[in-house]
C-alpha atoms as a PDB file:
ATOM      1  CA  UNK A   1      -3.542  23.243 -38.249  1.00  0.00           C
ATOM      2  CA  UNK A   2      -5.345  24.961 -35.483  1.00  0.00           C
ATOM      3  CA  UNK A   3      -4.743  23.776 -31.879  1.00  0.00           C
ATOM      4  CA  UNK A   4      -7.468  21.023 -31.329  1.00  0.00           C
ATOM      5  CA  UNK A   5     -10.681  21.590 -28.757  1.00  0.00           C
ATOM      6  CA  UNK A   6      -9.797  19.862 -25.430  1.00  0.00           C
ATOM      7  CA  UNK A   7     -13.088  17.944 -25.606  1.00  0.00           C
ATOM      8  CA  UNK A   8     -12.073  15.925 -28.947  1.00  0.00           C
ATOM      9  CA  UNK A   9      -8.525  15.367 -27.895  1.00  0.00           C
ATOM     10  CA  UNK A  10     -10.650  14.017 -24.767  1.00  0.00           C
ATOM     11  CA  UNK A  11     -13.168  11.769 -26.912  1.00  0.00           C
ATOM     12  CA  UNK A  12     -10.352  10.066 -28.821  1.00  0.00           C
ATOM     13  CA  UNK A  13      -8.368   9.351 -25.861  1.00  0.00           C
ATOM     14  CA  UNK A  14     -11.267   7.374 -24.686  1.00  0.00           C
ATOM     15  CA  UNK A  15     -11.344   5.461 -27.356  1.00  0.00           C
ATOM     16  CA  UNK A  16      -7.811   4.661 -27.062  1.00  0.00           C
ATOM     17  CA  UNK A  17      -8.556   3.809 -23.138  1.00  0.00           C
ATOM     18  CA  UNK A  18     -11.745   1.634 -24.027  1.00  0.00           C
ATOM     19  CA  UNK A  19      -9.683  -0.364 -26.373  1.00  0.00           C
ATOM     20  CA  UNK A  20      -6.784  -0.643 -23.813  1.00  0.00           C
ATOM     21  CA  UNK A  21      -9.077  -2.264 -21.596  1.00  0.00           C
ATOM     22  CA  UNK A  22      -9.986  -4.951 -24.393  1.00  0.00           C
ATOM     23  CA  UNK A  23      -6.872  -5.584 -24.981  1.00  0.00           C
ATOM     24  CA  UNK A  24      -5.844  -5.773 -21.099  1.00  0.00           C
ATOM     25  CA  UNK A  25      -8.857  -8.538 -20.695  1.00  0.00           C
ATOM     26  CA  UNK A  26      -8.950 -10.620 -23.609  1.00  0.00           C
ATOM     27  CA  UNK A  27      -5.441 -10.798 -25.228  1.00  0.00           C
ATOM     28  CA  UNK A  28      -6.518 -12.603 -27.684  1.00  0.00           C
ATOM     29  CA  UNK A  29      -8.012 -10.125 -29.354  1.00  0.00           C
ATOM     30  CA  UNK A  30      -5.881  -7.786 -28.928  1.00  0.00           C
ATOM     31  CA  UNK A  31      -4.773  -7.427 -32.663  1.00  0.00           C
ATOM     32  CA  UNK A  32      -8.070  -6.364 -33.533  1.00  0.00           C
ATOM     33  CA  UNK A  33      -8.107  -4.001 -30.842  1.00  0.00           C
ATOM     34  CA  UNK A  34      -4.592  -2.787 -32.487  1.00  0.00           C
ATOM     35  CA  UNK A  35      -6.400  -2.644 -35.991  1.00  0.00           C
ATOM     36  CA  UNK A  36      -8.856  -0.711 -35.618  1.00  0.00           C
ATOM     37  CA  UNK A  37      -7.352   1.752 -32.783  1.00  0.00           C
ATOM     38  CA  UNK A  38      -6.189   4.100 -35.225  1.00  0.00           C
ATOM     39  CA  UNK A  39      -8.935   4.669 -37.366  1.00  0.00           C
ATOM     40  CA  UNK A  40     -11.659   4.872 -34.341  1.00  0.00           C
ATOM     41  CA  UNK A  41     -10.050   7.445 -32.482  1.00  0.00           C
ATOM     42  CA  UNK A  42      -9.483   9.690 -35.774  1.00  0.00           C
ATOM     43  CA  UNK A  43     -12.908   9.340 -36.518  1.00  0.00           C
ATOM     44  CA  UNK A  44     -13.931  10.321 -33.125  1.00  0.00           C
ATOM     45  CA  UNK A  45     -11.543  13.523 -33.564  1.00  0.00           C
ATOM     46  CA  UNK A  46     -13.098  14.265 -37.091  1.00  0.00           C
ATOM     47  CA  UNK A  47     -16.693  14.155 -35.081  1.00  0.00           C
ATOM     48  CA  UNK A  48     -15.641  16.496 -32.487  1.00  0.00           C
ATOM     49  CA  UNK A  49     -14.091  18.959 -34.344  1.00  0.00           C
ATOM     50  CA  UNK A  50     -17.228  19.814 -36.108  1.00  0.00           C
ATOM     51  CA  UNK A  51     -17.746  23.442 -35.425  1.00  0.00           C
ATOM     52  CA  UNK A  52     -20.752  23.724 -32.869  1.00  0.00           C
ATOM     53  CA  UNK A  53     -23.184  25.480 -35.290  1.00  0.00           C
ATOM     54  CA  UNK A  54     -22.914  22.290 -37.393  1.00  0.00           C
ATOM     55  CA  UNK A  55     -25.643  20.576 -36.901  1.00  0.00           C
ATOM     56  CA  UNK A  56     -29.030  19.257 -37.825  1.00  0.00           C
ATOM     57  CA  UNK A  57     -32.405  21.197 -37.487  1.00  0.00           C
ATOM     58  CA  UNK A  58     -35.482  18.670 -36.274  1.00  0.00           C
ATOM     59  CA  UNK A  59     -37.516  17.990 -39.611  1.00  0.00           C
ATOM     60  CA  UNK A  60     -41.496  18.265 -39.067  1.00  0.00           C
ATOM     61  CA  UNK A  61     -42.495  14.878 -37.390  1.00  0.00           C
ATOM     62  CA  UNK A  62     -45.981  13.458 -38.096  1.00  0.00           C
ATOM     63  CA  UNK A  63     -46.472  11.527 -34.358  1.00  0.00           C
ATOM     64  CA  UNK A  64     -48.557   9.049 -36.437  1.00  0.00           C
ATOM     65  CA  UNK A  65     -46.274   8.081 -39.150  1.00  0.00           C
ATOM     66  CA  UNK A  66     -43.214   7.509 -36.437  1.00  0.00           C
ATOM     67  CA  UNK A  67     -45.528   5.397 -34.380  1.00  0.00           C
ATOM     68  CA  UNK A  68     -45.979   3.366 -37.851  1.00  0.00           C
ATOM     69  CA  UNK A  69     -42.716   2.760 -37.831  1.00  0.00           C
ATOM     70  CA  UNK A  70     -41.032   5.837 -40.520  1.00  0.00           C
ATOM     71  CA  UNK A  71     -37.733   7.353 -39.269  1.00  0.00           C
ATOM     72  CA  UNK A  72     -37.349  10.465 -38.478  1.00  0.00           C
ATOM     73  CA  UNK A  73     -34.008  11.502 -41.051  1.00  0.00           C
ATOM     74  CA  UNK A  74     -34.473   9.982 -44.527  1.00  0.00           C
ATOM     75  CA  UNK A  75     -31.200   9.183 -46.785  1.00  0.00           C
ATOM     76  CA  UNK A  76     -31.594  13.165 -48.134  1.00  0.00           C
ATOM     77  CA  UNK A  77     -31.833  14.637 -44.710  1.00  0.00           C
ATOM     78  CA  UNK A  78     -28.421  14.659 -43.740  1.00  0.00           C
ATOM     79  CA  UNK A  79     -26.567  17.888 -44.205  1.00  0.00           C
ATOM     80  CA  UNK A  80     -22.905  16.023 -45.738  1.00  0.00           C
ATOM     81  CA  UNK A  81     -21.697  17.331 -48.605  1.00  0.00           C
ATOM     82  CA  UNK A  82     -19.589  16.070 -50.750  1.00  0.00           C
ATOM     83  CA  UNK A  83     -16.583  18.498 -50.228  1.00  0.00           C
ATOM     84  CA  UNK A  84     -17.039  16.903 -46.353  1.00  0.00           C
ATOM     85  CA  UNK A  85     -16.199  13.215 -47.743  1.00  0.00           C
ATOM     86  CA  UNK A  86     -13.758  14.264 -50.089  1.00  0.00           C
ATOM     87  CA  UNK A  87     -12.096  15.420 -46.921  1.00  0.00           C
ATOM     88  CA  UNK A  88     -12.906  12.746 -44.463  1.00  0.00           C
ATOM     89  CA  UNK A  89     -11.503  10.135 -46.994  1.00  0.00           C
ATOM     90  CA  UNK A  90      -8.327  12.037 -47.354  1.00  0.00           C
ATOM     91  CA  UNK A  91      -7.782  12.094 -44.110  1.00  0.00           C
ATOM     92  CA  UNK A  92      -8.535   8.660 -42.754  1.00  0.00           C
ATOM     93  CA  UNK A  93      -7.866   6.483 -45.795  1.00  0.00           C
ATOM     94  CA  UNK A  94      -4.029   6.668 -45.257  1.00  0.00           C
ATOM     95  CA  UNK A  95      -5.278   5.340 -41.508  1.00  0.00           C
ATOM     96  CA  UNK A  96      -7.052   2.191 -43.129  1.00  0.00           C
ATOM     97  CA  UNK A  97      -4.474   1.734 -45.797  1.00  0.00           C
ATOM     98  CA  UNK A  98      -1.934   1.074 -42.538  1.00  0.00           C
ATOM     99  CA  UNK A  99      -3.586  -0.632 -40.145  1.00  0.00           C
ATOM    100  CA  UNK A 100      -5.148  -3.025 -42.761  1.00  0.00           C
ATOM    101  CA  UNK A 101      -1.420  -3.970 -45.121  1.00  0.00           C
ATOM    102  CA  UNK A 102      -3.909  -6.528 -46.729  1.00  0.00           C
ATOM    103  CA  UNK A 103      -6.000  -5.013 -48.391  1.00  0.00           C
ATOM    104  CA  UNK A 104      -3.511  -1.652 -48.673  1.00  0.00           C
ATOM    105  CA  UNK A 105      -3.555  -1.895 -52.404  1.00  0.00           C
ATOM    106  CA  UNK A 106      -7.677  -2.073 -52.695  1.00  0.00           C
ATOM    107  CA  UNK A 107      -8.149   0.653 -50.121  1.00  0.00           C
ATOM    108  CA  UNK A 108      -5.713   2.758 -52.400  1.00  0.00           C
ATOM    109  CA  UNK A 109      -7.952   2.329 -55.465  1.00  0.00           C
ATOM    110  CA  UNK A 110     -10.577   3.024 -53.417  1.00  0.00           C
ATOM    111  CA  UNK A 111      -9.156   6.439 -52.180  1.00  0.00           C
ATOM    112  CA  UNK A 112      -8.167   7.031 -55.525  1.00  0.00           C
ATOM    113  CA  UNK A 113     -11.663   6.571 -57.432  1.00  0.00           C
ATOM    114  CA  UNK A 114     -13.088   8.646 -54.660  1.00  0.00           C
ATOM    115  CA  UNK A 115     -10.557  11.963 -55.125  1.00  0.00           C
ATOM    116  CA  UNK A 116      -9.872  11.846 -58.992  1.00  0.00           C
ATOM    117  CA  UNK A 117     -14.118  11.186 -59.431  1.00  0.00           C
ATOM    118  CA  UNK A 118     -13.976   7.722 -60.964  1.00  0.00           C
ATOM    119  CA  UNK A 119     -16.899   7.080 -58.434  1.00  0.00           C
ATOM    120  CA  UNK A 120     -19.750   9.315 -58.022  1.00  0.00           C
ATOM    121  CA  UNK A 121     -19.314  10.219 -54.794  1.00  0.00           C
ATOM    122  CA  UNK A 122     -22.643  11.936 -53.926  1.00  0.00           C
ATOM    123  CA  UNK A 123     -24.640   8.891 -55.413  1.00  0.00           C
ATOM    124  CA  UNK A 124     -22.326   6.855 -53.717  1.00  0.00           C
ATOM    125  CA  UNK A 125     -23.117   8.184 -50.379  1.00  0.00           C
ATOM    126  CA  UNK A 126     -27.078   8.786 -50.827  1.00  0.00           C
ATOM    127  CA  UNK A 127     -26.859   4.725 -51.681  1.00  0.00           C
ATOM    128  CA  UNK A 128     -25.061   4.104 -48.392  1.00  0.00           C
ATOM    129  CA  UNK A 129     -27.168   6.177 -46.395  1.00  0.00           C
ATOM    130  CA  UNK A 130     -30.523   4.364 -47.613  1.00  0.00           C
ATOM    131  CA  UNK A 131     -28.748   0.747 -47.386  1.00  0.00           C
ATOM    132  CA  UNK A 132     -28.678  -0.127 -50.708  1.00  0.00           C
ATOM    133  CA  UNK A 133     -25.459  -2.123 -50.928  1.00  0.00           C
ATOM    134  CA  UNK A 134     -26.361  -3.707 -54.019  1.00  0.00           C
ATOM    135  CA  UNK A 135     -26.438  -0.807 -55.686  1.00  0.00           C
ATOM    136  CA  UNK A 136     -23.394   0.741 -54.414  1.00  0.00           C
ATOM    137  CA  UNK A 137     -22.092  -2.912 -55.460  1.00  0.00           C
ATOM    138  CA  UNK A 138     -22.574  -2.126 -58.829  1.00  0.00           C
ATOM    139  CA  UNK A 139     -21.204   1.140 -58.865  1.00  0.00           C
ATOM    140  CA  UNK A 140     -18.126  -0.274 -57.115  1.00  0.00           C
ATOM    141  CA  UNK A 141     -17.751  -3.161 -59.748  1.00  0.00           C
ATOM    142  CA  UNK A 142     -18.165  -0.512 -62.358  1.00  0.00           C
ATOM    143  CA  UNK A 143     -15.421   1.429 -61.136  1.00  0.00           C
ATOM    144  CA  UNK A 144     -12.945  -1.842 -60.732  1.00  0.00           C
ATOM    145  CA  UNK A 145     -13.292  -1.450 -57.379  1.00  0.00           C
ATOM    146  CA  UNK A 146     -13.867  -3.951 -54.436  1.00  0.00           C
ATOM    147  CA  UNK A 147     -17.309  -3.622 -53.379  1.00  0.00           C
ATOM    148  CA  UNK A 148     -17.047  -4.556 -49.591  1.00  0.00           C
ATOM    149  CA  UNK A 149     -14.323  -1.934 -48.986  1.00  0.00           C
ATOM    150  CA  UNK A 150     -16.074   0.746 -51.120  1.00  0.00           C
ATOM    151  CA  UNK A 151     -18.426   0.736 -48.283  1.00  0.00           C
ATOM    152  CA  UNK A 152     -15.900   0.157 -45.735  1.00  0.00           C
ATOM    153  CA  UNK A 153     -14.176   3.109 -46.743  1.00  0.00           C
ATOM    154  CA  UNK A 154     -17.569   5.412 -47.461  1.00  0.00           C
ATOM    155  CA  UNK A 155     -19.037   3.930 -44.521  1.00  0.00           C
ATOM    156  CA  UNK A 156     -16.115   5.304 -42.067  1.00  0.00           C
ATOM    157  CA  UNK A 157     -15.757   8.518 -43.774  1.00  0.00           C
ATOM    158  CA  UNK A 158     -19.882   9.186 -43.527  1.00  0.00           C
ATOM    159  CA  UNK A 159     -19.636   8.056 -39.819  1.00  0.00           C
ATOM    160  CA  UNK A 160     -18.754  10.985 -38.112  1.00  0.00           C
ATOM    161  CA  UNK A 161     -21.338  13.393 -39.977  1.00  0.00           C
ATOM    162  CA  UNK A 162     -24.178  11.284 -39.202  1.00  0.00           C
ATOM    163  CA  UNK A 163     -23.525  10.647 -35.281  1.00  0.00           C
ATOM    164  CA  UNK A 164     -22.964  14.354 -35.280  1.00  0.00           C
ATOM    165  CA  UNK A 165     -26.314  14.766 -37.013  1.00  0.00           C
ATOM    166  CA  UNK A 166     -28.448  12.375 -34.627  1.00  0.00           C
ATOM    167  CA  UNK A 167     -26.773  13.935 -31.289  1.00  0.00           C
ATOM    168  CA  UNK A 168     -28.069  16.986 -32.421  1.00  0.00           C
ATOM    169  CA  UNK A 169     -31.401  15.750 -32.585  1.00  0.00           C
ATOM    170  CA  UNK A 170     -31.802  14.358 -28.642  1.00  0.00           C
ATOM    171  CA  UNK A 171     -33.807  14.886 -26.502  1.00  0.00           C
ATOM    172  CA  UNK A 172     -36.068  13.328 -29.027  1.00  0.00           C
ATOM    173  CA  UNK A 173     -40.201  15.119 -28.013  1.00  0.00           C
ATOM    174  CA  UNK A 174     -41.270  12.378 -25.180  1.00  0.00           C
ATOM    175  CA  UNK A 175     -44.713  12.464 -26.731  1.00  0.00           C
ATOM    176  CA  UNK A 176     -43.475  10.554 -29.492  1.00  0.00           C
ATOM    177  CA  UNK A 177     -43.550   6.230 -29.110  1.00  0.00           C
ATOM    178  CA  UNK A 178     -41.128   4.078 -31.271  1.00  0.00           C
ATOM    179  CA  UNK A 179     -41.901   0.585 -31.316  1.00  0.00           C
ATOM    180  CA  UNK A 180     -39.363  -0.800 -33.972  1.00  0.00           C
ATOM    181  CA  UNK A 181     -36.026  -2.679 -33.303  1.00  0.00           C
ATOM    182  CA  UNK A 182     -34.010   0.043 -36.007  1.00  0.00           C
ATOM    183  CA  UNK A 183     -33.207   3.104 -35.192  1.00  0.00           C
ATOM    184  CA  UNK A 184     -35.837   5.838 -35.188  1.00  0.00           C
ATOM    185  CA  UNK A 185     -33.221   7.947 -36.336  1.00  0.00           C
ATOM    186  CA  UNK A 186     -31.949   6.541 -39.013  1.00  0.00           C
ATOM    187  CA  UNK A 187     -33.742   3.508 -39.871  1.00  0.00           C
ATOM    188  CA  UNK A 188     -30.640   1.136 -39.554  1.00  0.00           C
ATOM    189  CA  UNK A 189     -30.262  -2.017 -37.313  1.00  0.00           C
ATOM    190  CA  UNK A 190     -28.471  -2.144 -33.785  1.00  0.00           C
ATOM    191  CA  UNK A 191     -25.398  -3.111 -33.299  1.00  0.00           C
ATOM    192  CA  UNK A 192     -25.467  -3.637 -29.682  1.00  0.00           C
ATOM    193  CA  UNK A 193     -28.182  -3.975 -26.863  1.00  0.00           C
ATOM    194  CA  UNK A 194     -27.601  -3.021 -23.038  1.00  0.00           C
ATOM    195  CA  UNK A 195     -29.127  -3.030 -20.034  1.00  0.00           C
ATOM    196  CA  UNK A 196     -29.687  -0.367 -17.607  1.00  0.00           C
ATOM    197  CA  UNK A 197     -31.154   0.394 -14.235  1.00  0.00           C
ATOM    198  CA  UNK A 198     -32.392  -1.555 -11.320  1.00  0.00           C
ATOM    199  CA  UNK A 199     -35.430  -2.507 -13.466  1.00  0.00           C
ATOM    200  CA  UNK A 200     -33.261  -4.222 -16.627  1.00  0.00           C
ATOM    201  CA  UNK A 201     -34.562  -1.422 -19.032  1.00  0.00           C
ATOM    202  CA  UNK A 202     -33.109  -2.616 -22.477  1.00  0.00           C
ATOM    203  CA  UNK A 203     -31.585  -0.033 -24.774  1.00  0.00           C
ATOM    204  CA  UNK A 204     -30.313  -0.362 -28.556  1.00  0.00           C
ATOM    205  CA  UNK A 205     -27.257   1.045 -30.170  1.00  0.00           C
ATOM    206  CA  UNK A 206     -27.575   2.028 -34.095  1.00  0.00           C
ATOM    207  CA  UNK A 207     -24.767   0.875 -35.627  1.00  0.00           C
ATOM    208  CA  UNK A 208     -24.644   3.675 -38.282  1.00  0.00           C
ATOM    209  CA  UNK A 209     -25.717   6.866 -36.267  1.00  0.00           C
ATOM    210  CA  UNK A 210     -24.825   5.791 -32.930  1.00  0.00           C
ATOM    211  CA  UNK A 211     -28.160   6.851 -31.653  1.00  0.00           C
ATOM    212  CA  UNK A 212     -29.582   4.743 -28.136  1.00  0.00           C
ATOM    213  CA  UNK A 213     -33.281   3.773 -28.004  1.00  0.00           C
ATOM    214  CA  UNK A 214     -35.867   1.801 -25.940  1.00  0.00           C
ATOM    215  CA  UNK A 215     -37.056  -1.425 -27.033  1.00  0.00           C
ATOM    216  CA  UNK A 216     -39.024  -4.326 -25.554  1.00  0.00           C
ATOM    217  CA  UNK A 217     -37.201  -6.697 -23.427  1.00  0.00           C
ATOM    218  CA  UNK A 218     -37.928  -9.980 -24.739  1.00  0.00           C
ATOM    219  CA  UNK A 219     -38.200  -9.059 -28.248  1.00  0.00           C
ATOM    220  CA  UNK A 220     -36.304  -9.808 -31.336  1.00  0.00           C
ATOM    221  CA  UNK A 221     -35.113  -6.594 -32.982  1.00  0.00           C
ATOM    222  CA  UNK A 222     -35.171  -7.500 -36.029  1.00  0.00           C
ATOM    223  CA  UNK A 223     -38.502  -9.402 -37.009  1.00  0.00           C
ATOM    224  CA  UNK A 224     -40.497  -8.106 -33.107  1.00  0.00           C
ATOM    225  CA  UNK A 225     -40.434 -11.543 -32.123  1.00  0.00           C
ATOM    226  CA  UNK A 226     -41.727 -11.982 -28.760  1.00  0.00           C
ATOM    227  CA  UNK A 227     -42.028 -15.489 -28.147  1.00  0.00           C
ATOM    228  CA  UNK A 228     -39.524 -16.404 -25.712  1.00  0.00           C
ATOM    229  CA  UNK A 229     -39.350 -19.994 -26.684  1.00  0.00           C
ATOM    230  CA  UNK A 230     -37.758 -18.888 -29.817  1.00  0.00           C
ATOM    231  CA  UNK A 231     -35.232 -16.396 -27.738  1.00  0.00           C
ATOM    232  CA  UNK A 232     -32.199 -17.299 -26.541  1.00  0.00           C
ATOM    233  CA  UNK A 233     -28.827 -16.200 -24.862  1.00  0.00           C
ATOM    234  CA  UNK A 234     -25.331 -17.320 -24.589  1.00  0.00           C
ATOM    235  CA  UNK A 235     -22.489 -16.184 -22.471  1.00  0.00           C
ATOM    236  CA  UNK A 236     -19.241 -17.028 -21.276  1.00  0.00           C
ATOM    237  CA  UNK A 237     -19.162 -17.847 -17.590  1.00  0.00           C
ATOM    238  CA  UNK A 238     -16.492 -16.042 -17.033  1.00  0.00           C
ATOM    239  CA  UNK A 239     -17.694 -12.896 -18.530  1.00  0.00           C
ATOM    240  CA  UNK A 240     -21.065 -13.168 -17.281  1.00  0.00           C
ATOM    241  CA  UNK A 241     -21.963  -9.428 -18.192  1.00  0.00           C
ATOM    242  CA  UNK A 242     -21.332  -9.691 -21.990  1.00  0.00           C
ATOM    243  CA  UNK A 243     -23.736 -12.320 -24.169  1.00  0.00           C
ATOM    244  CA  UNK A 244     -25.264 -12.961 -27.181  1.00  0.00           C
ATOM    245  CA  UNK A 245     -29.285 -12.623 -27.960  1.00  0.00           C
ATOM    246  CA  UNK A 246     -30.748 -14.708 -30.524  1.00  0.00           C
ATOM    247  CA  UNK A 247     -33.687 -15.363 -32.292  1.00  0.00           C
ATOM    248  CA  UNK A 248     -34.386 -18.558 -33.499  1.00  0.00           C
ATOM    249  CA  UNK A 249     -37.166 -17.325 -36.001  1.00  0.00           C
ATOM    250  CA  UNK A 250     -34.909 -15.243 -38.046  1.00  0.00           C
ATOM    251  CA  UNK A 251     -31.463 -16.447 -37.529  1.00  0.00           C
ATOM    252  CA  UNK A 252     -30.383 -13.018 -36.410  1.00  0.00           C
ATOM    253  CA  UNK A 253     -28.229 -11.924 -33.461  1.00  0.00           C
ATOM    254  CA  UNK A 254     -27.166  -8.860 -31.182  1.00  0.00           C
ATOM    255  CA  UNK A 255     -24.108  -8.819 -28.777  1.00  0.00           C
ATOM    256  CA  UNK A 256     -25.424  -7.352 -25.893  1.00  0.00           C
ATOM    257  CA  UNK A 257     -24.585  -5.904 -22.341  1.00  0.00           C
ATOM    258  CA  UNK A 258     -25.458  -6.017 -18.771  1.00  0.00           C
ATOM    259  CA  UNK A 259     -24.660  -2.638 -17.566  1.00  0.00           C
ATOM    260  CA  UNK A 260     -26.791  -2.599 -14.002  1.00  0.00           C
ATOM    261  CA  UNK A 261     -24.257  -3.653 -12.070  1.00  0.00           C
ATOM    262  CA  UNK A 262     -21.348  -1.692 -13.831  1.00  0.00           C
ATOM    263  CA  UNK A 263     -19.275   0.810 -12.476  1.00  0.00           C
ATOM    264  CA  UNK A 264     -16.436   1.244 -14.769  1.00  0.00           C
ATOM    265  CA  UNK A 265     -16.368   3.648 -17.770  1.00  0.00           C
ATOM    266  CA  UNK A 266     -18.056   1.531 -20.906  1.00  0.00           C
ATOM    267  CA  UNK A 267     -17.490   3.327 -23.999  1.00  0.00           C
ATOM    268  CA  UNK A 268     -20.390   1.823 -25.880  1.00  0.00           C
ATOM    269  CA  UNK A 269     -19.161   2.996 -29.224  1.00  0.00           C
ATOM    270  CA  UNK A 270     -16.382   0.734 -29.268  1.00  0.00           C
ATOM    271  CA  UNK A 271     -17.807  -2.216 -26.560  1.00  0.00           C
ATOM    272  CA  UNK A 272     -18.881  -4.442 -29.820  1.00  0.00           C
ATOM    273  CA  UNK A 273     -15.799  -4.807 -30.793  1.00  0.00           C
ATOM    274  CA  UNK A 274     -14.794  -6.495 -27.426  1.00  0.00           C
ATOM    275  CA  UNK A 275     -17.518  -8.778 -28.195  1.00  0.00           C
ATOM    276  CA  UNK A 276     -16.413 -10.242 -30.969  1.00  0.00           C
ATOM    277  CA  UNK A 277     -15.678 -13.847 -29.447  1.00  0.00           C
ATOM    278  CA  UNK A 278     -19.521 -13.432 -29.399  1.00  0.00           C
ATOM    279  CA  UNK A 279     -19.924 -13.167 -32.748  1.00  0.00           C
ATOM    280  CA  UNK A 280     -18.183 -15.682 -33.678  1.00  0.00           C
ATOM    281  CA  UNK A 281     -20.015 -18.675 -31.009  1.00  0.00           C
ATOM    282  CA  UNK A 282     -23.124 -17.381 -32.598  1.00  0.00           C
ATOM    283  CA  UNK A 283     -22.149 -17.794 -36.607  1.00  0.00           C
ATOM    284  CA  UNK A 284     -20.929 -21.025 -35.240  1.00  0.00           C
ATOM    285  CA  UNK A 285     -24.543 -21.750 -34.464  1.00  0.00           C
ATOM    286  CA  UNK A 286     -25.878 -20.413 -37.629  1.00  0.00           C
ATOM    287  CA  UNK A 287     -26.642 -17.054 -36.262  1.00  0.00           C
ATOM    288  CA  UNK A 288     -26.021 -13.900 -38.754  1.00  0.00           C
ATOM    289  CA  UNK A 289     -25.897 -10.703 -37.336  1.00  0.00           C
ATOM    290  CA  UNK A 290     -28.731  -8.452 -37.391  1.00  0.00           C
ATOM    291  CA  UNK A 291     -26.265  -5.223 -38.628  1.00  0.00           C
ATOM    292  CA  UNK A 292     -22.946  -4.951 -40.206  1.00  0.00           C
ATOM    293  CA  UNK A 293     -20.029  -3.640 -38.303  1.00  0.00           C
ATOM    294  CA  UNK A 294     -16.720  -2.454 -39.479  1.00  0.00           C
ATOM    295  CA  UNK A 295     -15.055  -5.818 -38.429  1.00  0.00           C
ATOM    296  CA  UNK A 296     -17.907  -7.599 -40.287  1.00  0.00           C
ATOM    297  CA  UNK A 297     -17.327  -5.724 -43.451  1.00  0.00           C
ATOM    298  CA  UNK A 298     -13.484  -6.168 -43.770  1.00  0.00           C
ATOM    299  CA  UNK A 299     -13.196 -10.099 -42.679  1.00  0.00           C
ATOM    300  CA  UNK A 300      -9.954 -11.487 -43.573  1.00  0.00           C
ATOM    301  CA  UNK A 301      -8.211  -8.762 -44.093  1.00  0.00           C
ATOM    302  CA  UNK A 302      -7.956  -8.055 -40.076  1.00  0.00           C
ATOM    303  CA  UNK A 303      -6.617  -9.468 -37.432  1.00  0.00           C
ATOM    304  CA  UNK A 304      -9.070 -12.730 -36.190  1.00  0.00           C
ATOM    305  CA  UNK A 305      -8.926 -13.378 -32.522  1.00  0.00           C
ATOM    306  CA  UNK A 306      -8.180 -16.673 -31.714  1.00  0.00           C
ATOM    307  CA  UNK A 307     -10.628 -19.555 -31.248  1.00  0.00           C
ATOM    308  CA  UNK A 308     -11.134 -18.854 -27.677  1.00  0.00           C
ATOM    309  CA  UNK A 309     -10.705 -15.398 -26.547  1.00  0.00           C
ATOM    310  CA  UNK A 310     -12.107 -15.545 -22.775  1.00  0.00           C
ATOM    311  CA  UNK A 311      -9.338 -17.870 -21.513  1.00  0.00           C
END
């Protein structure tokens, strides 16, 4: 194998840093952390070592039509083929078969019906991209296959392809306005919201392409609510930075970030999964989140935190 670029070896080690840090300031969750360690800094290497000429060329963009609310890449825009799963499953299924022993045997079957063809792979993937679990749930019960980690597994190896693909596509024209809690990218739902600057500016994270984008300030992503009756926060007192937005209208929730007074390196790729004590006061509530993450998707079969990670 052919000596890596600095810059990836770089990118992975933050990853492995970031997730030091959660582990260093909330114990408790530090077998997640552990869990999911592996397989986040591989993927991050798989991303970087894309050759520089792979990329994606800016489709024709009708200003109109993305003001309306249409993203810009469409589930047949992205350039992965299915030689580049093949590969990306080889390489980081053994990863999730290890760091997840219980669910090792379903992750197996999963790899398996992937590389000997038992599931379609390119319909598989051109499901995932346009968010149609349910029928990706059918194929997956088709094949004798669990359904939740079909996507996992797709989800993680499609990952690294698609952040490459919407990097390549910033700075997006400033003449174009986005008004939509998903991501203009993409189309998919955020998985984290931050603010920035002296001002408060509030930025979303896609949680499937990784892309950052404006949005309102006191708005529900997910069904533009804007009455602030209906919006609502919740924090930990120590931890006064990190909290929870949620909309009362919808049921939905965001973890989200307070970055203006932040000096230290936040890897933002990762900083959900620090949040997950978070998650868990707002199901408590009867909150569901707005997008899936990987620690969503796998439940029980990873390491919980325990019931109160901030002491």
């Amino acid at each position: 194998m052919a000596e890596m670029e600095p810059s990836a070896k770089e990118a992975a080690q933050r990853v492995r840093d970031a997730l030091g840090r959660i582990r260093e300031e909330l114990p408790a969750i530090a077998g997640l952390a552990d869990a999911f360690e592996d397989l986040l800094s591989e993927r991050t290497l798989l991303r970087e070592e894309l050759p520089a000429d792979w990329d994606f060329t800016m489709p024709d963009i009708d200003p109109d039509q993305f003001r309306q609310g249409v993203p810009i890449a469409g589930p047949e825009s992205f350039p992965v083929s299915t030689e580049h799963l093949r590969g990306a499953v080889e390489r980081l299924a053994p990863i999730m078969e290890r760091s997840f022993p219980k669910v090792k045997d379903s992750l197996a079957a999963v790899k398996a019906a992937v590389l000997d063809g038992a599931l379609e792979l390119d319909k598989a993937a051109k499901l995932l991209l346009a968010g149609d679990f349910d029928k990706l749930a059918v194929m997956a019960d088709e094949a004798k296959l669990d359904a939740g980690l079909a996507s996992f597994m797709l989800g993680q190896a499609l990952k690294p392809y698609v952040e490459r693909c919407a990097r390549s596509l910033m700075p997006l024209p400033e003449s174009l306005q986005w008004l939509k809690g998903y991501c203009p990218i993409c189309g998919s739902w955020p998985s984290l919201s931050f603010l920035l600057g002296q001002g408060g500016q509030r930025r979303l994270k896609c949680s499937f392409c990784g892309h950052e984008y404006r949005f309102m300030r006191t708005a529900c992503p997910f069904c533009e609510n804007v009455d602030h009756e209906s919006l609502e926060y919740f924090y930990s007192e120590d931890r006064n930075h990190e909290r929870v937005e949620v909309c009362h209208k919808c049921k939905k929730y965001v973890v989200a970030l307070d970055l203006r007074d932040r000096s230290d390196d936040v890897l933002l790729e990762v900083a959900p999964l620090g949040l997950i004590y978070l998650d868990m006061l707002a199901q408590e509530k009867g909150f569901s989140p707005g997008a899936l993450t990987e620690w969503n998707v796998l439940g029980e079969a990873i390491s919980r935190p325990s019931e109160d990670p901030v002491q």
